[in-house]
N, C-alpha and C. Protein backbone atom coordinates (compact mmCIF):
# COMPACT_ATOMS: atom_id res chain seq x y z
N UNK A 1 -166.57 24.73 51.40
CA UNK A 1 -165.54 24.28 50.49
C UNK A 1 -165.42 22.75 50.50
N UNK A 2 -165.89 22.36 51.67
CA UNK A 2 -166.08 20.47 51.47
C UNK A 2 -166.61 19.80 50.73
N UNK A 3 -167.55 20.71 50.71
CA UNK A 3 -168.96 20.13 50.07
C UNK A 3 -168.20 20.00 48.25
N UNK A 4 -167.91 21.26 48.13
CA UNK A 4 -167.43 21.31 46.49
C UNK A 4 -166.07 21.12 46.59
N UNK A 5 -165.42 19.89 47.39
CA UNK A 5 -164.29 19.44 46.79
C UNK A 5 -164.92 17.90 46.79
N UNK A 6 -165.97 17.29 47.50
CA UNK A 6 -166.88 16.36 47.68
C UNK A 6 -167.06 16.52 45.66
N UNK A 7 -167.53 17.23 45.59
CA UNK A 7 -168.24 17.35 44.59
C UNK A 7 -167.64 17.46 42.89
N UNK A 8 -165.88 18.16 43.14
CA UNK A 8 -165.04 18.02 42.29
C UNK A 8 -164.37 16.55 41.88
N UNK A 9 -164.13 15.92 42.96
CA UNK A 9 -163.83 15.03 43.00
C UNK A 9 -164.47 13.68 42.35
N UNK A 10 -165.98 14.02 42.92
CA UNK A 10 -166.90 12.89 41.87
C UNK A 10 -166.87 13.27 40.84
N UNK A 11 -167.09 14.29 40.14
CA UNK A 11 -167.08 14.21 38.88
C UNK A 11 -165.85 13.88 38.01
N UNK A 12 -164.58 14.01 38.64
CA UNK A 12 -163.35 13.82 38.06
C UNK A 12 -163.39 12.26 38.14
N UNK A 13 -164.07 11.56 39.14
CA UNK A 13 -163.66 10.20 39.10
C UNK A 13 -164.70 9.56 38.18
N UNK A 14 -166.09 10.49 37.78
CA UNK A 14 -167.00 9.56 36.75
C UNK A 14 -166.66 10.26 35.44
N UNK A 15 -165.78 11.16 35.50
CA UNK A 15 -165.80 11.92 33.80
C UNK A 15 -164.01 10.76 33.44
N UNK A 16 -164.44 10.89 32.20
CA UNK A 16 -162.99 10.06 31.28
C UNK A 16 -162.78 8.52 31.86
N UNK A 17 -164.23 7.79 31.91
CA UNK A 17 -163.77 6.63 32.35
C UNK A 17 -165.02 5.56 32.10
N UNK A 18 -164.53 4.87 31.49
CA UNK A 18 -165.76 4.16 30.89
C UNK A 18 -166.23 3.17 32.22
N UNK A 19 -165.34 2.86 32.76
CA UNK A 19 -166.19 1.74 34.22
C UNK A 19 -166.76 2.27 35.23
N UNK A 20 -166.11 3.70 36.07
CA UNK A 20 -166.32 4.51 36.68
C UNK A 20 -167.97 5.32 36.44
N UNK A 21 -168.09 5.77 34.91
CA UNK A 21 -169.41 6.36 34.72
C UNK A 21 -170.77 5.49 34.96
N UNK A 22 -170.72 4.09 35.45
CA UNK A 22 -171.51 3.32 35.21
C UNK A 22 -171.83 3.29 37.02
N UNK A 23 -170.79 3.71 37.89
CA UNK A 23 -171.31 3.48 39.37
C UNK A 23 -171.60 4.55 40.05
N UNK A 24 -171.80 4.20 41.18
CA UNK A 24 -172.15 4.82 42.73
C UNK A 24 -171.14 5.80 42.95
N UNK A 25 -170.95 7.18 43.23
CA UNK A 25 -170.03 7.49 43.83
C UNK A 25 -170.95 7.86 45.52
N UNK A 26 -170.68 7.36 46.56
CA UNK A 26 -171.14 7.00 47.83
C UNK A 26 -170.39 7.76 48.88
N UNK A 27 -170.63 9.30 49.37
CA UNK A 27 -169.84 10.29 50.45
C UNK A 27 -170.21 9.47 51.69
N UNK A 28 -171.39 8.78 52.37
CA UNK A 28 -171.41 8.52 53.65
C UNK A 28 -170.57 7.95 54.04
N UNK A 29 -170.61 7.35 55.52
CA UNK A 29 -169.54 6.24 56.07
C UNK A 29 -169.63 5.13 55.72
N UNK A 30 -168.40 4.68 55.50
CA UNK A 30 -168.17 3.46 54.40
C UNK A 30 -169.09 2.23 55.00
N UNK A 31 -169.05 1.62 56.17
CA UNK A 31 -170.14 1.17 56.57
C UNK A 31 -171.69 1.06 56.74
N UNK A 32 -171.91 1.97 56.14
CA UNK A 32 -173.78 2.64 56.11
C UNK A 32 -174.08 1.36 54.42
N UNK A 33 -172.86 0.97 53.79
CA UNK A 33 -173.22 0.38 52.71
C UNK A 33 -174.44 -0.90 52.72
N UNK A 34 -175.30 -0.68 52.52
CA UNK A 34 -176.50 -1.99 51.88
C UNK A 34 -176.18 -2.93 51.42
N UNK A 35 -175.77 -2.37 49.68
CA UNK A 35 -175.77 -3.15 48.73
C UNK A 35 -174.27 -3.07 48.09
N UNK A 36 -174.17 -4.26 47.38
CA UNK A 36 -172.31 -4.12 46.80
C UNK A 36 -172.74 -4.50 44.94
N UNK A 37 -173.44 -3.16 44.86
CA UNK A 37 -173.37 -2.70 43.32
C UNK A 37 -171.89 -2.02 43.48
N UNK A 38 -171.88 -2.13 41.92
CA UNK A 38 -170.17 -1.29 42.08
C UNK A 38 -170.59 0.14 42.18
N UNK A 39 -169.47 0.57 43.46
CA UNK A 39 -169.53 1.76 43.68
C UNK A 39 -168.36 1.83 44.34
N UNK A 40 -168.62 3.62 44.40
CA UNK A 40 -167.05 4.15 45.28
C UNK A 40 -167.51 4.63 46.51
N UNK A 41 -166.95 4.60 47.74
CA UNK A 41 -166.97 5.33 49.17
C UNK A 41 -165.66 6.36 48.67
N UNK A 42 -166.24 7.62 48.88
CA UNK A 42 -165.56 8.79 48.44
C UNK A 42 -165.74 9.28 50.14
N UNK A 43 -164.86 8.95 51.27
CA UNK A 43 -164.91 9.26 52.75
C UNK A 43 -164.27 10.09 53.26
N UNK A 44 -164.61 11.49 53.41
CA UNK A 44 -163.31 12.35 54.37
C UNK A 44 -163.38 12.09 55.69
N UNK A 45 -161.91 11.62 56.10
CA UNK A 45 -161.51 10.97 56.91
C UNK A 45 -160.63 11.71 57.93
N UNK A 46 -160.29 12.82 57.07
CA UNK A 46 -159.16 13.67 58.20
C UNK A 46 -159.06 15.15 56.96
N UNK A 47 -158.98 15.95 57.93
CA UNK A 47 -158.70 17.46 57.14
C UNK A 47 -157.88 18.43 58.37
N UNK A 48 -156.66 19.19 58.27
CA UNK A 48 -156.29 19.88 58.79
C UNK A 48 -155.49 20.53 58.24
N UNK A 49 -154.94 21.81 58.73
CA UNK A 49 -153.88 23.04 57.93
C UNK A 49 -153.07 22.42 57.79
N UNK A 50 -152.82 23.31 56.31
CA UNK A 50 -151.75 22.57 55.50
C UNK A 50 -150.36 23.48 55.93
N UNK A 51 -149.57 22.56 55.99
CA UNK A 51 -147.66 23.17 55.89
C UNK A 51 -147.45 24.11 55.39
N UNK A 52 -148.13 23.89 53.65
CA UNK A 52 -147.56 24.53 52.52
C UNK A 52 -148.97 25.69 52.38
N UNK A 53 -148.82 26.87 53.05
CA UNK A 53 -149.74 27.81 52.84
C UNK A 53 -150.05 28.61 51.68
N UNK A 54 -150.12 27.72 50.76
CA UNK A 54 -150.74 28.27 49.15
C UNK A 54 -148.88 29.38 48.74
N UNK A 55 -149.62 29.09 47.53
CA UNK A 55 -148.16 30.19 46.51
C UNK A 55 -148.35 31.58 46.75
N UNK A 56 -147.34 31.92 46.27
CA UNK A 56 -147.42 33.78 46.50
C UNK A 56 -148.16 34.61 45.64
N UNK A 57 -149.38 34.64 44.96
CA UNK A 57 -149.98 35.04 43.98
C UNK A 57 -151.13 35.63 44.54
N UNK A 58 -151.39 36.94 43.81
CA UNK A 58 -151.85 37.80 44.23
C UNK A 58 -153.53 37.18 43.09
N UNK A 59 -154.75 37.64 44.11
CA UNK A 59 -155.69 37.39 43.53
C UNK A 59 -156.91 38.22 43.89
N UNK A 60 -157.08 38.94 42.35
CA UNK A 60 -158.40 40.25 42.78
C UNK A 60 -159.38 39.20 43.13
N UNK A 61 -160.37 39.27 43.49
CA UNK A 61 -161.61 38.41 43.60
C UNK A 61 -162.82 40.28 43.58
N UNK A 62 -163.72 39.61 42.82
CA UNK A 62 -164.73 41.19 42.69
C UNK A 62 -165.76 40.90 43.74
N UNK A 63 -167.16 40.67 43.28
CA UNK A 63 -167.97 40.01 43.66
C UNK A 63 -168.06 38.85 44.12
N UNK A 64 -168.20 38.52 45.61
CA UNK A 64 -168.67 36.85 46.30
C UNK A 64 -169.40 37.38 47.34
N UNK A 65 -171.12 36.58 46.97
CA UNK A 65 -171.80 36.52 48.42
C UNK A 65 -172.88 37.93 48.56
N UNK A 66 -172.43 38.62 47.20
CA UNK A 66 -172.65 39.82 47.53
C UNK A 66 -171.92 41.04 48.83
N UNK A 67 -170.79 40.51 48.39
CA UNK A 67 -169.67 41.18 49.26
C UNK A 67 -168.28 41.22 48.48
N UNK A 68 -168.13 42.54 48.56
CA UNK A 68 -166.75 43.00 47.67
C UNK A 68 -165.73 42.68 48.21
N UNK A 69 -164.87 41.83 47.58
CA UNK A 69 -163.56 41.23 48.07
C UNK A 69 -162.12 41.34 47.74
N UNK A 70 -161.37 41.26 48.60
CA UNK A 70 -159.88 41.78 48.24
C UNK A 70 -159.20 40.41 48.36
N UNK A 71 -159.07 39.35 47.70
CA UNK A 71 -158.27 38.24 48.65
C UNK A 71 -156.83 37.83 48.14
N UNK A 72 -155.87 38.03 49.05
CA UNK A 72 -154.65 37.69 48.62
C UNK A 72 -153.71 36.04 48.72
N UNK A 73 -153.59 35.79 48.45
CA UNK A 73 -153.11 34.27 48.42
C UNK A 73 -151.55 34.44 48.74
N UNK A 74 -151.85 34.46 50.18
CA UNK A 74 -150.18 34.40 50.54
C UNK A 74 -149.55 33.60 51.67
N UNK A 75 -148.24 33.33 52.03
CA UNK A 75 -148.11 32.45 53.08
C UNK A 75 -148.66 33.50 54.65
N UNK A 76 -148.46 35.04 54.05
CA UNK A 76 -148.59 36.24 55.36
C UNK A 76 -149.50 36.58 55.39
N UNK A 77 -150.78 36.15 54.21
CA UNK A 77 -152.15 37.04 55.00
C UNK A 77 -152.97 36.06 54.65
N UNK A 78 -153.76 36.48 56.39
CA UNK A 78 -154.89 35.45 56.65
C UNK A 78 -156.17 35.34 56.50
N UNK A 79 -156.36 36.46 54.97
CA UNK A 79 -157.61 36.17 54.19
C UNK A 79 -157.69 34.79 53.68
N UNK A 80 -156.88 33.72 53.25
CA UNK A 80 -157.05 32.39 52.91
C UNK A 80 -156.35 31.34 53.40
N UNK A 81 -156.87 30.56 54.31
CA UNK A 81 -156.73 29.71 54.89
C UNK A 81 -156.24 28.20 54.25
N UNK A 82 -155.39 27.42 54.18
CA UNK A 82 -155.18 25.82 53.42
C UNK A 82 -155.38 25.27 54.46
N UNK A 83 -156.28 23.94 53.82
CA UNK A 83 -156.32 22.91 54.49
C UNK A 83 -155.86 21.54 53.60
N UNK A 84 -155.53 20.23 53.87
CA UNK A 84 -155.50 19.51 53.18
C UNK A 84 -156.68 18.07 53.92
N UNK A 85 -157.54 17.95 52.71
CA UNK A 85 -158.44 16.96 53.00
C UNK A 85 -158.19 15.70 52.42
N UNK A 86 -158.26 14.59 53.22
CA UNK A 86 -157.74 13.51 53.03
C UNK A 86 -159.27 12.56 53.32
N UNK A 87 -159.12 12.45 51.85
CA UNK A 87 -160.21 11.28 51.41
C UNK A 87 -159.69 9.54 51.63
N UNK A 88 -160.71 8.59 51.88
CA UNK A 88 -160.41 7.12 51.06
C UNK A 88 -161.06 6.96 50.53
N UNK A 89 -160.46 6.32 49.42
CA UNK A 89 -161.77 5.95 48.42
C UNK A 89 -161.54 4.30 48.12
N UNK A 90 -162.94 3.97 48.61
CA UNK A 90 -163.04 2.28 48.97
C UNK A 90 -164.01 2.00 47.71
N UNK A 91 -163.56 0.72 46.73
CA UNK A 91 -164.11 0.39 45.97
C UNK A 91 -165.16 -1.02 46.48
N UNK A 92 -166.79 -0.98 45.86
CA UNK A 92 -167.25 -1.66 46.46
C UNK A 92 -167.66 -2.95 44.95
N UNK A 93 -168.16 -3.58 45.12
CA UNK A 93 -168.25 -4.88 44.12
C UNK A 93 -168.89 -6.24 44.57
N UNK A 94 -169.65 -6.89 43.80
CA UNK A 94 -170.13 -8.12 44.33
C UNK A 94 -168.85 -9.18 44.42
N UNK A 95 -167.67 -9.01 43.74
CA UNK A 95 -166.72 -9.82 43.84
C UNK A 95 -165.72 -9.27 44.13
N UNK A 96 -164.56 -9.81 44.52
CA UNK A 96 -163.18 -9.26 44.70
C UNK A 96 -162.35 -8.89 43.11
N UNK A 97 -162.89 -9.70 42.30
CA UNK A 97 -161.91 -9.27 41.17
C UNK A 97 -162.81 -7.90 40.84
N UNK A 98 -163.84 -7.62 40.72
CA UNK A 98 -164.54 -6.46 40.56
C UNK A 98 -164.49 -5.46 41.24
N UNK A 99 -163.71 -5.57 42.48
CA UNK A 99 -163.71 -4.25 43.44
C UNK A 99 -162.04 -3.94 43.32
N UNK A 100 -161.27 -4.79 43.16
CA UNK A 100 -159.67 -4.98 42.37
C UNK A 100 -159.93 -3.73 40.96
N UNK A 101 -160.47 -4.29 39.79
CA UNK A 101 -160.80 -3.68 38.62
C UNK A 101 -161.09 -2.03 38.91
N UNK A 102 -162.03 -1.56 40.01
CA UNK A 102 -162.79 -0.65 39.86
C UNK A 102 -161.71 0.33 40.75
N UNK A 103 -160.77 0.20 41.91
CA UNK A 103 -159.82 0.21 42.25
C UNK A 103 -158.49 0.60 41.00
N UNK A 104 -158.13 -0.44 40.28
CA UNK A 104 -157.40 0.33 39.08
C UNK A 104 -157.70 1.21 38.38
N UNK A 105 -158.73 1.14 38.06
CA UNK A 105 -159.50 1.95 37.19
C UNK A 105 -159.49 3.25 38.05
N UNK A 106 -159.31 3.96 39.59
CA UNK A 106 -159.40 4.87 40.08
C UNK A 106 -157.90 4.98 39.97
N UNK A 107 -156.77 3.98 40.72
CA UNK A 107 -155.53 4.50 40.06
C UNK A 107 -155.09 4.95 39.10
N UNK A 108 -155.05 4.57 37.75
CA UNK A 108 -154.83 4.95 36.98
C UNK A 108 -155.41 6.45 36.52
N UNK A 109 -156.43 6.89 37.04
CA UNK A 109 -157.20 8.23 36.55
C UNK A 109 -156.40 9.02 37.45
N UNK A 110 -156.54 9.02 38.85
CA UNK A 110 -155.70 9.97 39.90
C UNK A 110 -154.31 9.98 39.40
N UNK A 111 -153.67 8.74 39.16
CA UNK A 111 -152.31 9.13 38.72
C UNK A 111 -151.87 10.01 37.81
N UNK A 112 -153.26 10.05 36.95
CA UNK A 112 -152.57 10.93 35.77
C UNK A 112 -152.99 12.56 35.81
N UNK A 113 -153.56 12.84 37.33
CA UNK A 113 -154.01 14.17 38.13
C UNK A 113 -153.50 14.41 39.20
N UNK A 114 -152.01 15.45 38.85
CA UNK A 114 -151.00 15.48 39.71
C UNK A 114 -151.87 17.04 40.46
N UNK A 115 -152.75 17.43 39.78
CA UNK A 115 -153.87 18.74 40.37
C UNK A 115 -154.76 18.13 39.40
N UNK A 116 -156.02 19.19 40.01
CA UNK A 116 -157.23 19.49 39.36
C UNK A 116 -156.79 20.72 39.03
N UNK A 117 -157.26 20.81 37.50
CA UNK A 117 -157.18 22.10 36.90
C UNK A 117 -158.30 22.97 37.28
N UNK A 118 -157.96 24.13 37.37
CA UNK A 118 -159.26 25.18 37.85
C UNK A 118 -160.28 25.19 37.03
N UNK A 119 -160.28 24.57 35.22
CA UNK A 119 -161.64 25.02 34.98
C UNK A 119 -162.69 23.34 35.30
N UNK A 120 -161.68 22.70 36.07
CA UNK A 120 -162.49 21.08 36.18
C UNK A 120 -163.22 21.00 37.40
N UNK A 121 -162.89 22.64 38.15
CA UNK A 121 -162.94 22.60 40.13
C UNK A 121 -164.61 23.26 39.80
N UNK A 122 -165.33 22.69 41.13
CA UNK A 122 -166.86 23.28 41.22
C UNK A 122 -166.34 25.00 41.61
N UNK A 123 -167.75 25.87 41.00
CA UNK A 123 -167.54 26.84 41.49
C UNK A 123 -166.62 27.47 42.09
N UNK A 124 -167.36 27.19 43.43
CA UNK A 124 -166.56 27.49 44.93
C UNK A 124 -165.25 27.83 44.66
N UNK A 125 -164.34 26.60 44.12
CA UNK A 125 -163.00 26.49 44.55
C UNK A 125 -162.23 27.30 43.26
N UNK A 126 -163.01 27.84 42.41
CA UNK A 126 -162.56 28.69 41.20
C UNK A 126 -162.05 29.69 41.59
N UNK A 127 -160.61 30.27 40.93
CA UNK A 127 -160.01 31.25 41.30
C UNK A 127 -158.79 31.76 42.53
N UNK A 128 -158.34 30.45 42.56
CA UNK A 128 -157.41 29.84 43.22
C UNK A 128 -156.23 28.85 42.90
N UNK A 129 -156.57 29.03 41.12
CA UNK A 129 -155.44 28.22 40.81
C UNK A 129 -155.70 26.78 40.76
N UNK A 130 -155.10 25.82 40.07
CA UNK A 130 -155.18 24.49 40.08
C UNK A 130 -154.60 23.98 41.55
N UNK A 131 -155.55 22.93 41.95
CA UNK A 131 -155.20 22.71 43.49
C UNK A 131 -154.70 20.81 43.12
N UNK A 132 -153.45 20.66 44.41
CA UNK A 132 -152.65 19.95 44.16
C UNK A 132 -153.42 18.39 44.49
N UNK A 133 -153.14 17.31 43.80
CA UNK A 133 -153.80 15.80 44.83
C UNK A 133 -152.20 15.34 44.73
N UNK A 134 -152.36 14.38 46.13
CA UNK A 134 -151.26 13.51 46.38
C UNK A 134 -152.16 11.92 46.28
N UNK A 135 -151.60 11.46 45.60
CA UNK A 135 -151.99 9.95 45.58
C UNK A 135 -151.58 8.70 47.03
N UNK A 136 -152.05 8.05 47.23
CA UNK A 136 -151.52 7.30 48.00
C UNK A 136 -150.78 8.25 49.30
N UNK A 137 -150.82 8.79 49.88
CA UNK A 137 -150.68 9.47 50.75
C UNK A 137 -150.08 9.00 51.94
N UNK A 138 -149.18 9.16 52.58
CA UNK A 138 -148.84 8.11 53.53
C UNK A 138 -149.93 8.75 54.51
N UNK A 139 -149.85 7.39 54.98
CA UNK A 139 -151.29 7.12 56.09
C UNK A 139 -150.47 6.77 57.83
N UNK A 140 -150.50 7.40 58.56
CA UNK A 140 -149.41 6.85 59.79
C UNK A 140 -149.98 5.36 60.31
N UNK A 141 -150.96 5.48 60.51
CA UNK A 141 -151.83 3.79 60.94
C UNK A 141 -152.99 3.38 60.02
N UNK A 142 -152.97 2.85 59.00
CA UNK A 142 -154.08 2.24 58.46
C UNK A 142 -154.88 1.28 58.56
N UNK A 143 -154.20 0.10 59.63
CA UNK A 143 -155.03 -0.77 60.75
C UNK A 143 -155.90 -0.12 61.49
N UNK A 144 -155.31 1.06 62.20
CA UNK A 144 -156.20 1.76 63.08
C UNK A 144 -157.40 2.82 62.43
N UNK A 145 -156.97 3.01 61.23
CA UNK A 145 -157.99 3.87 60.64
C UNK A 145 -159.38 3.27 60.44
N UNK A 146 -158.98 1.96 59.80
CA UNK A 146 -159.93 1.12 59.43
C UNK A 146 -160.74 0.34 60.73
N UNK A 147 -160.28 -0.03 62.07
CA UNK A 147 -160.65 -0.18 63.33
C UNK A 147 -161.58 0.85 63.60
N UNK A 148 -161.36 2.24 63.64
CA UNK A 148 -162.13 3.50 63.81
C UNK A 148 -163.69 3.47 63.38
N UNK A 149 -163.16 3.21 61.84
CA UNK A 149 -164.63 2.74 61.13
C UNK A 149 -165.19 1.84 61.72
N UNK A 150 -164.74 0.73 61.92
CA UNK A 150 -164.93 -0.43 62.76
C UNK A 150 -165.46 -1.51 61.24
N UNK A 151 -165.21 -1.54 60.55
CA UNK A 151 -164.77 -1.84 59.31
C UNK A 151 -163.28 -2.89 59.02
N UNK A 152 -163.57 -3.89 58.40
CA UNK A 152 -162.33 -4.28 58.30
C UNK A 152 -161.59 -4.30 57.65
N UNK A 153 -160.32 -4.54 57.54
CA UNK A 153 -159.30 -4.03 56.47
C UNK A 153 -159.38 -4.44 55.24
N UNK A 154 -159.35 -3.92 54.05
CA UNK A 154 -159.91 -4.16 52.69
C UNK A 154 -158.73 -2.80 51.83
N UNK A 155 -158.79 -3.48 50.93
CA UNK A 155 -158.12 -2.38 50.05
C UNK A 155 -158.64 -0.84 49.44
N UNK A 156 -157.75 0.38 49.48
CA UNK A 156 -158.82 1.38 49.27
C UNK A 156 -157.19 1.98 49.08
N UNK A 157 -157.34 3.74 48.22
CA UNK A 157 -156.88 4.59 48.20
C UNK A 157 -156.99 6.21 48.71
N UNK A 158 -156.17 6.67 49.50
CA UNK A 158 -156.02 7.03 49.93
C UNK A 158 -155.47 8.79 49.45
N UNK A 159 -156.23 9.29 49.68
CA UNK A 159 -155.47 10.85 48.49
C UNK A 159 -155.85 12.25 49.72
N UNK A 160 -155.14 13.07 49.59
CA UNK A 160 -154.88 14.28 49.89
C UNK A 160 -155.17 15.65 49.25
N UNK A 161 -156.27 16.44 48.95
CA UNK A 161 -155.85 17.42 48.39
C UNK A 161 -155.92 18.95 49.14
N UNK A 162 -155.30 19.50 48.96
CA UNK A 162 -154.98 20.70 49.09
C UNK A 162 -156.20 21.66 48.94
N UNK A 163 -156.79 22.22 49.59
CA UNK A 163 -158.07 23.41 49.73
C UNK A 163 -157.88 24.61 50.47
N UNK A 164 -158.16 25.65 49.55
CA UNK A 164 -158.51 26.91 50.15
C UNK A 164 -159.58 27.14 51.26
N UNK A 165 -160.03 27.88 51.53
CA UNK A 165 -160.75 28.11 52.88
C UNK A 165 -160.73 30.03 53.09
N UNK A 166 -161.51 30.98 52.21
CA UNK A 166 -161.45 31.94 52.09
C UNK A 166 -162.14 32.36 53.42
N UNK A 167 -161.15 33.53 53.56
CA UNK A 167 -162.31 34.63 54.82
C UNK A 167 -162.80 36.13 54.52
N UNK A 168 -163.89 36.01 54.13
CA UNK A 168 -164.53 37.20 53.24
C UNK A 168 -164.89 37.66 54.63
N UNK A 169 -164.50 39.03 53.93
CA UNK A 169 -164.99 40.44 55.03
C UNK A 169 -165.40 41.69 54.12
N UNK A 170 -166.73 41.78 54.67
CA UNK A 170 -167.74 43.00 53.92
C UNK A 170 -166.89 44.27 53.91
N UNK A 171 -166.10 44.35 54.86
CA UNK A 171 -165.46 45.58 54.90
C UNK A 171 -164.16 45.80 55.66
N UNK A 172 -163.27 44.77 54.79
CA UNK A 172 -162.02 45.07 55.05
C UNK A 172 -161.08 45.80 56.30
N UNK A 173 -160.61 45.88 57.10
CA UNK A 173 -160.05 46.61 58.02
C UNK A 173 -159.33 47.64 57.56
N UNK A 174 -158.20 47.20 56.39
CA UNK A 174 -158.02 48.46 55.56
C UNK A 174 -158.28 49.61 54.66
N UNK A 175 -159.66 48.95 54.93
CA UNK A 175 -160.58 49.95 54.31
C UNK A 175 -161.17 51.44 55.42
N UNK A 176 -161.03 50.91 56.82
CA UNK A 176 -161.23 51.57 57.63
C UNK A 176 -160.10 53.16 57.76
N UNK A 177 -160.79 54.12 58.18
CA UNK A 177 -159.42 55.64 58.65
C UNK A 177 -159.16 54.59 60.04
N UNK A 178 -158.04 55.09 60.13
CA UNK A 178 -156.64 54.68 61.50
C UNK A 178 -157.78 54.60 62.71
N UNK A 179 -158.42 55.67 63.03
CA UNK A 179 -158.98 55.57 64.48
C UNK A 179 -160.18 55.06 64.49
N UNK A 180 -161.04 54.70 63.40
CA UNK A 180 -162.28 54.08 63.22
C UNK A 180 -162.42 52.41 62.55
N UNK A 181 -161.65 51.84 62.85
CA UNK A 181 -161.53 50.53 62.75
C UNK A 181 -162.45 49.76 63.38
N UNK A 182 -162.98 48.82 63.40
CA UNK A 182 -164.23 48.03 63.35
C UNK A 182 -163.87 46.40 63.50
N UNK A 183 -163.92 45.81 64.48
CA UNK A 183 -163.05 44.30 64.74
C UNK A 183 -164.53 43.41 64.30
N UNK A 184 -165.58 43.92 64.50
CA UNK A 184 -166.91 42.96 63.90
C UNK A 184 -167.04 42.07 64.84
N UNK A 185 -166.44 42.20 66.42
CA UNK A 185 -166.75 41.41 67.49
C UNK A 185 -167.35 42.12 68.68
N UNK A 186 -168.12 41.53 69.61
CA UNK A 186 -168.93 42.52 69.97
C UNK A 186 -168.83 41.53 71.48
């Protein structure tokens, strides 16, 4: 699910944007950078369970994986897991007014994507509803974040979104009779 929120994400930041379609979108560590063509460091930086354990909505799922699935989207069952992944996204540029520019140009698009709509999400994350972004995200130490990298402090944004994390099981427990239950651990 990283991979294709990695992957939702670039395309939301190169689709509807005339400056954006012209660069780099760049997943490694922001430091691995070479060259300062304009581009974006799209960096997950932190991911852990989320507070808010998805809405109460019930969701058939048929076929995944080649495995028949029941998955319910609830705060009480732990067929789907939330996490919230917290990206930065560091604008790169041969100049400062150019990495400023390319920087607005990402504000202004995220701002106006309070979610990703489900038919804009890769695959994967289809069927789960539009998943939420937080902009600007409070960050508890952003000196120290940027120390970590070992990177120095520079301007970047900071976003949060909200991800599922499904747990497919070939064969359900409730699918099992009472005394023949099957834990799939051995």
């Amino acid at each position: 699910m990283i991979t294709a929120v990695a992957q939702t994400l670039a395309d939301l930041l190169t689709r509807d944007s005339s400056l954006l379609s012209t660069v780099q979108i760049d997943l490694s560590h922001p430091s691995k950078r070479e060259d300062v063509r304009p581009a974006l460091s799209l960096y997950l930086y932190d991911l852990r369970k989320s507070d808010d354990e998805g809405d109460l909505t019930a969701i058939e799922r048929g076929e995944k994986d080649g495995h028949s699935n029941k998955l319910r989207q609830t705060r009480t069952n732990a067929s789907v897991f939330w996490f919230d992944l917290s990206y930065m996204i560091i604008p790169w540029d041969w100049t400062n007014l150019g990495q400023q520019r390319l920087l607005s140009e990402v504000i202004q698009l995220l701002l106006s994507h309070s979610t990703v709509k489900e038919n804009s999400l890769a695959p994967e994350l289809q069927g789960y509803g539009d998943l939420s972004i937080r902009v600007a995200s409070f960050i508890p130490d952003v000196p120290a974040l940027w120390n970590a990298l070992k990177l120095p402090l520079q301007p970047a944004l900071y976003i949060t979104i909200k991800t599922p994390f499904p747990i497919y099981c070939e064969n359900p427990l409730s699918e099992y009779p009472d005394n023949q239950q099957e834990t799939g651990f051995t």
